[in-house]
C-alpha atoms as a PDB file:
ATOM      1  CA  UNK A   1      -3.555  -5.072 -13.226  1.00  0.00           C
ATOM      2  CA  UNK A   2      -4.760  -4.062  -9.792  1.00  0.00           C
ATOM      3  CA  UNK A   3      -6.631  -1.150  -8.209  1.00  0.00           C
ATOM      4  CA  UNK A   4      -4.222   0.410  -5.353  1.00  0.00           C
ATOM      5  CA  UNK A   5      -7.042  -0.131  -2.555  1.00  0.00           C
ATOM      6  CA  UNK A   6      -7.558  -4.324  -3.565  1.00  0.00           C
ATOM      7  CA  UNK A   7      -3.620  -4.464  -3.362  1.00  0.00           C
ATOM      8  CA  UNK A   8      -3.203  -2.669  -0.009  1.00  0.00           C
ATOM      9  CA  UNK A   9      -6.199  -5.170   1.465  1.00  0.00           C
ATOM     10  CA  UNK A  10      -5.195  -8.490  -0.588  1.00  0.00           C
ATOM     11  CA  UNK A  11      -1.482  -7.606   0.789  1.00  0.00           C
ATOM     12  CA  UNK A  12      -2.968  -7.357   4.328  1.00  0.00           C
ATOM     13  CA  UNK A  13      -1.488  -4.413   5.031  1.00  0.00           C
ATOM     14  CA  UNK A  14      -4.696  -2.803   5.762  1.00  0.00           C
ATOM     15  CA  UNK A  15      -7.387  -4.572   7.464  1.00  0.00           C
ATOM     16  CA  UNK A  16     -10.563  -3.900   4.203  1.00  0.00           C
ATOM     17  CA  UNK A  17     -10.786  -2.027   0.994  1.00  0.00           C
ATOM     18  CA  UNK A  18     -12.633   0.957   2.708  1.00  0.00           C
ATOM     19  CA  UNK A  19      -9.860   1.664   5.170  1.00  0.00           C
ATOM     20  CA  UNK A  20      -7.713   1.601   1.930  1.00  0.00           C
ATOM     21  CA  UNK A  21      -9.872   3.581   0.281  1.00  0.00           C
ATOM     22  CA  UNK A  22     -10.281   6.509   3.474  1.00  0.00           C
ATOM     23  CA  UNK A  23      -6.066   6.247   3.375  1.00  0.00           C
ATOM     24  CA  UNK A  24      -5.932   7.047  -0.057  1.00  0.00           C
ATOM     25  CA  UNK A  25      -8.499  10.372  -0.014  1.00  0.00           C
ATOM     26  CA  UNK A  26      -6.511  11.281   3.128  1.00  0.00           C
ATOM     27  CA  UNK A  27      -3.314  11.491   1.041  1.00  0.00           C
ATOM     28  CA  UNK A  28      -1.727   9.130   3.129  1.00  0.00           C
ATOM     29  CA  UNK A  29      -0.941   7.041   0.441  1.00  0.00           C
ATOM     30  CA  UNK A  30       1.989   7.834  -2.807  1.00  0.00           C
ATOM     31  CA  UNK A  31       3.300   6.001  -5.334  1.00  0.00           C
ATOM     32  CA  UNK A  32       6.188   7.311  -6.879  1.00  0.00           C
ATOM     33  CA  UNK A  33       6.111  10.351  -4.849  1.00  0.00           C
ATOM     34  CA  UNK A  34       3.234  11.541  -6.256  1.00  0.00           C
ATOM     35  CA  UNK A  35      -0.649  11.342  -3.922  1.00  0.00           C
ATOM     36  CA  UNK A  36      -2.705   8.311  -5.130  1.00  0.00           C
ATOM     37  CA  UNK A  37      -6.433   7.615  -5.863  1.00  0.00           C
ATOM     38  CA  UNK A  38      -7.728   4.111  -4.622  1.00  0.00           C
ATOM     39  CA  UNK A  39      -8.635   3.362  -8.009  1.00  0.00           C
ATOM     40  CA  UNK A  40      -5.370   3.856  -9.507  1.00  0.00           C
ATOM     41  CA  UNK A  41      -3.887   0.376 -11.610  1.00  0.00           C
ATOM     42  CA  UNK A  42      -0.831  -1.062  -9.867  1.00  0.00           C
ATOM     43  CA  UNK A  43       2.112  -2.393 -11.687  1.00  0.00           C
ATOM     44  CA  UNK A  44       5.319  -5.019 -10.644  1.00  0.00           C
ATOM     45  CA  UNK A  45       8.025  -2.532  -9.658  1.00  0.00           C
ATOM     46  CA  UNK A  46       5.798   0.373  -8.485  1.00  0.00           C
ATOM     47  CA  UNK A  47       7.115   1.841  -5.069  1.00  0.00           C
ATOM     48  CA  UNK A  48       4.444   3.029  -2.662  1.00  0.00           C
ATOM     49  CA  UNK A  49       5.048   5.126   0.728  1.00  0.00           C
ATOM     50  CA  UNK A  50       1.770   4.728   3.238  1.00  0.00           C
ATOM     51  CA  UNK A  51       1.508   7.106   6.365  1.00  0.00           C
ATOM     52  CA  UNK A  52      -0.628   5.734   8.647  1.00  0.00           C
ATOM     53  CA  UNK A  53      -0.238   4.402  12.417  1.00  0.00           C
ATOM     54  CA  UNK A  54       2.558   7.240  13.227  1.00  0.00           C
ATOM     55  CA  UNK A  55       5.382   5.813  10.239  1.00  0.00           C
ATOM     56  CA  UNK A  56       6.113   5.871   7.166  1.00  0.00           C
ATOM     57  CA  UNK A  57       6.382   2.226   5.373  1.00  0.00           C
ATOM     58  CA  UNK A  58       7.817   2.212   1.661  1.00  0.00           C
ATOM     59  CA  UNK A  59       7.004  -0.619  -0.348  1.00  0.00           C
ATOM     60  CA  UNK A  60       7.833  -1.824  -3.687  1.00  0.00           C
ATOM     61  CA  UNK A  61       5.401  -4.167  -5.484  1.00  0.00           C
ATOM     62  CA  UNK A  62       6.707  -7.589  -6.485  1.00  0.00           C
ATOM     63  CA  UNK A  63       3.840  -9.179  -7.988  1.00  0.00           C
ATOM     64  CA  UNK A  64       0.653  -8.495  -8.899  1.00  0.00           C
ATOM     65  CA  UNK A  65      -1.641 -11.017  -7.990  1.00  0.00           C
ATOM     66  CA  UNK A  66      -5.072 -12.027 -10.226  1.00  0.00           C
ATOM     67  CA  UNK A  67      -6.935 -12.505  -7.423  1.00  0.00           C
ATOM     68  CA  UNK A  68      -7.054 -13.267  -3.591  1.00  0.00           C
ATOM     69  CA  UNK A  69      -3.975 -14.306  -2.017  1.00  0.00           C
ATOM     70  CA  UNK A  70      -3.105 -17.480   1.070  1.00  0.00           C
ATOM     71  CA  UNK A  71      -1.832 -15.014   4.065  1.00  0.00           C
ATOM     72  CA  UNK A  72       0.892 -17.208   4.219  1.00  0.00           C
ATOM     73  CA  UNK A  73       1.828 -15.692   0.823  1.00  0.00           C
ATOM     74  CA  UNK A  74       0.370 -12.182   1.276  1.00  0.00           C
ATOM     75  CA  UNK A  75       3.710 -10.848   2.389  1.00  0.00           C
ATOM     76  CA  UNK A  76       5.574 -12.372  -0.790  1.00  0.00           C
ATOM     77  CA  UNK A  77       3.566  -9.765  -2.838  1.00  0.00           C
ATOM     78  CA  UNK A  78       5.400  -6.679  -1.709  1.00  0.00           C
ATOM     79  CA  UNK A  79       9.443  -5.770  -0.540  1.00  0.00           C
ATOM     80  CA  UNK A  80       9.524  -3.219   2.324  1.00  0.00           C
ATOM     81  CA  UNK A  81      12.162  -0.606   1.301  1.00  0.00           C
ATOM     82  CA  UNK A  82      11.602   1.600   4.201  1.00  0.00           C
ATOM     83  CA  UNK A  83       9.978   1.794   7.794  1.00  0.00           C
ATOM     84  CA  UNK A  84      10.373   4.816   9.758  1.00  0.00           C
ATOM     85  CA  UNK A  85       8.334   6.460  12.587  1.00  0.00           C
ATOM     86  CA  UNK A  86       7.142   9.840  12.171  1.00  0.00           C
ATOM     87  CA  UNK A  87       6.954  12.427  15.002  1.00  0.00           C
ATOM     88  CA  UNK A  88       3.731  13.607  16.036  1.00  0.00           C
ATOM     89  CA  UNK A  89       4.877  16.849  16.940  1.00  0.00           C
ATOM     90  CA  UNK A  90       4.312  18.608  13.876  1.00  0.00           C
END
């Protein structure tokens, strides 16, 4: 198991933990459709949407590493479902 803000920084796709962290309290992150707390336990399978940087990337989790990961293999971690832009408009 794996806290939501460790994934989203050992995954690289946020830069550290507190960024993670600020996303999350935002409300810019959900898994399952549903907001998420940083310090919510990840599982293989789990499908998470982040806002941030004007889109909307879906991910589903593949594996659940036990500690850091080679950025070579960070991207092996997670499957991108979905990556659309969202208008700033609103």
């Amino acid at each position: 198991m794996m806290r939501l803000d460790v994934f989203l920084k050992t995954s690289r796709l946020v830069k550290r933990r507190s960024v993670a962290k600020e996303l999350c309290d935002r409300g810019g992150v959900r898994i399952a459709g549903l907001p998420a707390k940083a310090g919510r336990e990840l599982k293989a399978g789990d499908v998470i949407t982040l806002s941030f940087r004007g889109r909307n990337l879906t991910i589903e989790t593949v594996e659940i590493p036990s500690g850091n990961v080679p950025k070579d293999k960070a991207a092996g971690i997670y499957r991108i479902i979905g990556d659309t832009p969202v208008s700033e408009d609103n």
